[in-house]
Protein backbone atom coordinates (compact mmCIF):
# COMPACT_ATOMS: atom_id res chain seq x y z
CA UNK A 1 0.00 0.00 0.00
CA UNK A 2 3.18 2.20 -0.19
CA UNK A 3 2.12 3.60 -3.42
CA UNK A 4 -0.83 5.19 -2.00
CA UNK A 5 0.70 7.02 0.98
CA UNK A 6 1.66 10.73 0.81
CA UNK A 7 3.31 12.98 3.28
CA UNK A 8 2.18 16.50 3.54
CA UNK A 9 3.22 19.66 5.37
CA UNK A 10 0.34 21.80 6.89
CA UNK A 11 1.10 25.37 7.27
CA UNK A 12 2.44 24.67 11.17
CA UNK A 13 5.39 22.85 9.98
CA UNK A 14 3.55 19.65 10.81
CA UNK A 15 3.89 16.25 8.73
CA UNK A 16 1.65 13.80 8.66
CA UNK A 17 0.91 10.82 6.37
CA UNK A 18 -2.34 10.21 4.59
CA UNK A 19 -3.48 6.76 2.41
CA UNK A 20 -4.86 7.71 -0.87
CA UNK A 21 -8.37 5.98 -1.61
CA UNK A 22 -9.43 7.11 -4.52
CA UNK A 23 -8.91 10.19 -7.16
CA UNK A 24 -12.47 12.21 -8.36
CA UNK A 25 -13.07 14.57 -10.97
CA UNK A 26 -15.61 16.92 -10.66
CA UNK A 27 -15.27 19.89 -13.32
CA UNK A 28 -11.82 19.42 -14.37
CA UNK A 29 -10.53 19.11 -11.00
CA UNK A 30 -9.06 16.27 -9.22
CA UNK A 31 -9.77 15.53 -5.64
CA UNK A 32 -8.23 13.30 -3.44
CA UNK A 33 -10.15 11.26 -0.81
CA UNK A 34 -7.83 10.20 1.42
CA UNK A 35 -7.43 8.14 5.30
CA UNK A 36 -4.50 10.06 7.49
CA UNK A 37 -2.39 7.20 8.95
CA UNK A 38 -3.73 8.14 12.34
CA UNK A 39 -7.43 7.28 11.92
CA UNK A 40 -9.87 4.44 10.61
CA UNK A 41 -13.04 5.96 9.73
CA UNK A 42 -12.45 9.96 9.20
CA UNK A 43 -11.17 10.78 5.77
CA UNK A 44 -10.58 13.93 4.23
CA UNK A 45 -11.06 15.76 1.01
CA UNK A 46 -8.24 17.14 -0.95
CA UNK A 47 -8.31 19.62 -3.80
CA UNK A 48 -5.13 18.61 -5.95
CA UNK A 49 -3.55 21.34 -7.99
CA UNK A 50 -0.87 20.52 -10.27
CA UNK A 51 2.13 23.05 -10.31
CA UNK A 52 3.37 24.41 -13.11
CA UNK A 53 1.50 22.13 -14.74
CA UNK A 54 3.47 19.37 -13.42
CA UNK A 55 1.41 16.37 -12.80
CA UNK A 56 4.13 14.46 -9.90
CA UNK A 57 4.36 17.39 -7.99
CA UNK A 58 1.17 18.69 -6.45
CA UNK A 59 -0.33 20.92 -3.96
CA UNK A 60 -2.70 19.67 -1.80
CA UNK A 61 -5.51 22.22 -0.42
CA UNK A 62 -8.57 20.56 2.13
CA UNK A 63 -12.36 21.31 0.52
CA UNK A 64 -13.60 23.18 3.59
CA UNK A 65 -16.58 23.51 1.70
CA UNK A 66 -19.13 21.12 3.01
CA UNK A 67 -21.41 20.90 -0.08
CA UNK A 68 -18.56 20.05 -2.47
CA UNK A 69 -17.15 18.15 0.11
CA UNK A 70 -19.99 15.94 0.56
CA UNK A 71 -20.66 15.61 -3.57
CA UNK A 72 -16.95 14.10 -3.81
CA UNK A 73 -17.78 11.48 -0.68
CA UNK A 74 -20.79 10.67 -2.83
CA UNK A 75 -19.22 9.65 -5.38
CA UNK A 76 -16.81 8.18 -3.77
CA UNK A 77 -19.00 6.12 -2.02
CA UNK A 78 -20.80 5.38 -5.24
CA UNK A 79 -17.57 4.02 -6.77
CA UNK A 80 -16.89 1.63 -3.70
CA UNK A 81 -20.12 0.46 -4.15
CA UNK A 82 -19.68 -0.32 -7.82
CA UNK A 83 -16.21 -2.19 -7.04
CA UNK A 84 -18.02 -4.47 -4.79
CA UNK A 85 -20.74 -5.98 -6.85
């Protein structure tokens, strides 16, 4: 599961390690849904913006907006669900 882990630096100088689930597009833009290392059941929503067009090195920004946030979860969840059957 290596390949799916990425460590990030929040603006306090803090890293922390989160397990990439899945990749959504909504509009042209790819968001990350991802598990940090330290939790089972919370994951978080990541807005990824390529720079300088660059597509291996990233910036990662948190959807801190609820409705957006909760159409990406959607369809993440909607995408589980299709893996399973």
């Amino acid at each position: 599961m290596e390949d799916n882990m990425i460590k990030l630096v929040n603006e306090d100088g803090e890293e922390y390690t989160l397990e990439i689930l899945d990749v959504v597009n909504k509009d042209g833009i790819d968001y990350v849904v991802a598990l940090p290392e330290d939790s089972e059941d919370e994951v978080v929503i990541l807005e990824v913006t390529p720079i300088d067009g660059d597509e291996e090195n990233c910036e990662y920004t948190e959807v801190t907006d609820d409705e957006l946030g909760d159409e990406i979860f959607n369809e993440f969840i909607k995408r589980q669900d299709e893996t399973e059957e």
